[in-house]
Protein backbone atom coordinates (compact mmCIF):
# COMPACT_ATOMS: atom_id res chain seq x y z
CA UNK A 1 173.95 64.74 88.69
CA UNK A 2 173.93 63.69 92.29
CA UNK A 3 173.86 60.08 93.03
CA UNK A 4 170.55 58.51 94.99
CA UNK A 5 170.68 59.14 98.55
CA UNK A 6 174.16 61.69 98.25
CA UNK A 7 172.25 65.06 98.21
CA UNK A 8 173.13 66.19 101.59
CA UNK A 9 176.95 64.74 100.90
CA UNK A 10 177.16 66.79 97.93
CA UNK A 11 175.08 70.19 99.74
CA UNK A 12 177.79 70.06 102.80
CA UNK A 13 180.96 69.26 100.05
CA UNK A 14 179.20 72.76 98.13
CA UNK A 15 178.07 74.78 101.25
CA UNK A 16 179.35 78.29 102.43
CA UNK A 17 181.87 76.25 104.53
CA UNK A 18 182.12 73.18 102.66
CA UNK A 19 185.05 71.70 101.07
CA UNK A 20 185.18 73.30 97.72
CA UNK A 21 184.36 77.34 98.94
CA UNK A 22 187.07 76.50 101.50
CA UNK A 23 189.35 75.68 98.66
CA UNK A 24 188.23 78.17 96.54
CA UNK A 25 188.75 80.63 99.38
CA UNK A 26 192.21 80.71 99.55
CA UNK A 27 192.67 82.60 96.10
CA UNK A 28 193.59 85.96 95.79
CA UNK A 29 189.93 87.37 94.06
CA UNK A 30 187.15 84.76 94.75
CA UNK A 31 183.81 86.07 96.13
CA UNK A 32 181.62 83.62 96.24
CA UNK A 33 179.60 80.44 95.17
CA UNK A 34 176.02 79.92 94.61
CA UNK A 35 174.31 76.27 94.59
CA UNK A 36 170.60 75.05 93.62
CA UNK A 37 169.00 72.31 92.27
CA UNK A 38 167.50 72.32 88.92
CA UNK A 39 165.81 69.20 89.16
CA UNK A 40 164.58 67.70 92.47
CA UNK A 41 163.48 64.42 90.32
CA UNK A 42 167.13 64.09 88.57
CA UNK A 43 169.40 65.46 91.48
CA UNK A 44 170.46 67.96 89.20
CA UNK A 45 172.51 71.01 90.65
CA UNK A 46 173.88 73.62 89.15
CA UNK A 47 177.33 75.27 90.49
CA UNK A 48 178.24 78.98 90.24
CA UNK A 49 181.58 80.45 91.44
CA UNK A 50 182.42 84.01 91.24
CA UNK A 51 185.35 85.41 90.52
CA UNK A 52 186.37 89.61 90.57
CA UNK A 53 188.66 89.03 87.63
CA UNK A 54 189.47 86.29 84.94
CA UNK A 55 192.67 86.58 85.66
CA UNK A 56 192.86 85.70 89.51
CA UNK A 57 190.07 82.76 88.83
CA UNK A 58 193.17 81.55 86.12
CA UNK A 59 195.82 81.99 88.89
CA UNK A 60 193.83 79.97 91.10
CA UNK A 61 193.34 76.86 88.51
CA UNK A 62 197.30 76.87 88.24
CA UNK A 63 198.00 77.15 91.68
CA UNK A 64 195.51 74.93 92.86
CA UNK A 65 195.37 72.31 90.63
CA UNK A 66 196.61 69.52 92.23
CA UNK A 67 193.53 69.92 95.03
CA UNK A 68 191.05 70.91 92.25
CA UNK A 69 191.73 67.06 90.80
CA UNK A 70 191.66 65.15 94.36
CA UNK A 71 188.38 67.64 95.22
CA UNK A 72 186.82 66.09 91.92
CA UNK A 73 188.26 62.58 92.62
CA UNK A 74 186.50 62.33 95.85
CA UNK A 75 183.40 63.22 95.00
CA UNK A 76 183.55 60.91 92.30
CA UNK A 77 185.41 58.00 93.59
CA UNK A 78 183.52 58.27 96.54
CA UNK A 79 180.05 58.19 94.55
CA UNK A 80 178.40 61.43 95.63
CA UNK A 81 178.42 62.83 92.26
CA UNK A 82 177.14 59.97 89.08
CA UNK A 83 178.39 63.00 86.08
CA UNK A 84 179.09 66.62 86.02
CA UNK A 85 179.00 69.09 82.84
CA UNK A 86 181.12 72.27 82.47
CA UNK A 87 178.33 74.84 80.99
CA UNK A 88 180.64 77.59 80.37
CA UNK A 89 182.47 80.52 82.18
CA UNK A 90 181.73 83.98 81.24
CA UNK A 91 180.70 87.56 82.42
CA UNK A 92 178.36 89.25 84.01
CA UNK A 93 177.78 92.80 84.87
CA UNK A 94 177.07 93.71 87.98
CA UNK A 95 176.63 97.44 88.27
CA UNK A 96 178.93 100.02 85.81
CA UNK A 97 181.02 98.41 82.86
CA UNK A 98 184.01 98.04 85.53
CA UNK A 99 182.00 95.67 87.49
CA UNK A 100 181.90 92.85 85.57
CA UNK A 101 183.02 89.08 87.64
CA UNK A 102 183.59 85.96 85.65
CA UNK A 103 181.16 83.69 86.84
């Protein structure tokens, strides 16, 4: 959930050019993220990243680690976000059975 009055905070941190895709865009196999809220009344968002391949999206968490933590640090610590909830990772296909991106 979003914290009262952070929305566009957290929509820029999220964005095509924000903070986190610019992060995530550094890894070998990342395509792309997809943002919308659930819930206008709760601030409620819902975060999607795509990935071509588990195994680059599990490269990326070891690599990247260290900015993963201060990324969710600050948008804790600095209030824009009051709780998050991991909902799973898992695969969808996109076209043939070779197309499939964890998501």
């Amino acid at each position: 959930m979003v914290a009262d009055g952070r929305r566009a905070e957290f929509e820029a941190a999220f964005a095509v050019d924000g903070t986190w895709a610019t992060l995530l865009y550094q890894a070998d196999g990342y395509l792309l993220t997809e943002v919308w809220c659930e819930s206008p009344e709760l601030a409620q968002y819902r975060v999607k990243d795509f990935w071509n391949w588990h195994r680059n999206f599990e490269s990326f968490r070891a690599r990247f680690h260290v900015e993963c933590e201060r990324f969710e640090n600050w948008v804790r610590a600095d209030g824009i976000v009051k709780s998050e909830q991991l909902l799973g990772m898992y695969y969808e296909e996109l076209g043939g059975e070779d197309e499939s991106v964890l998501t």
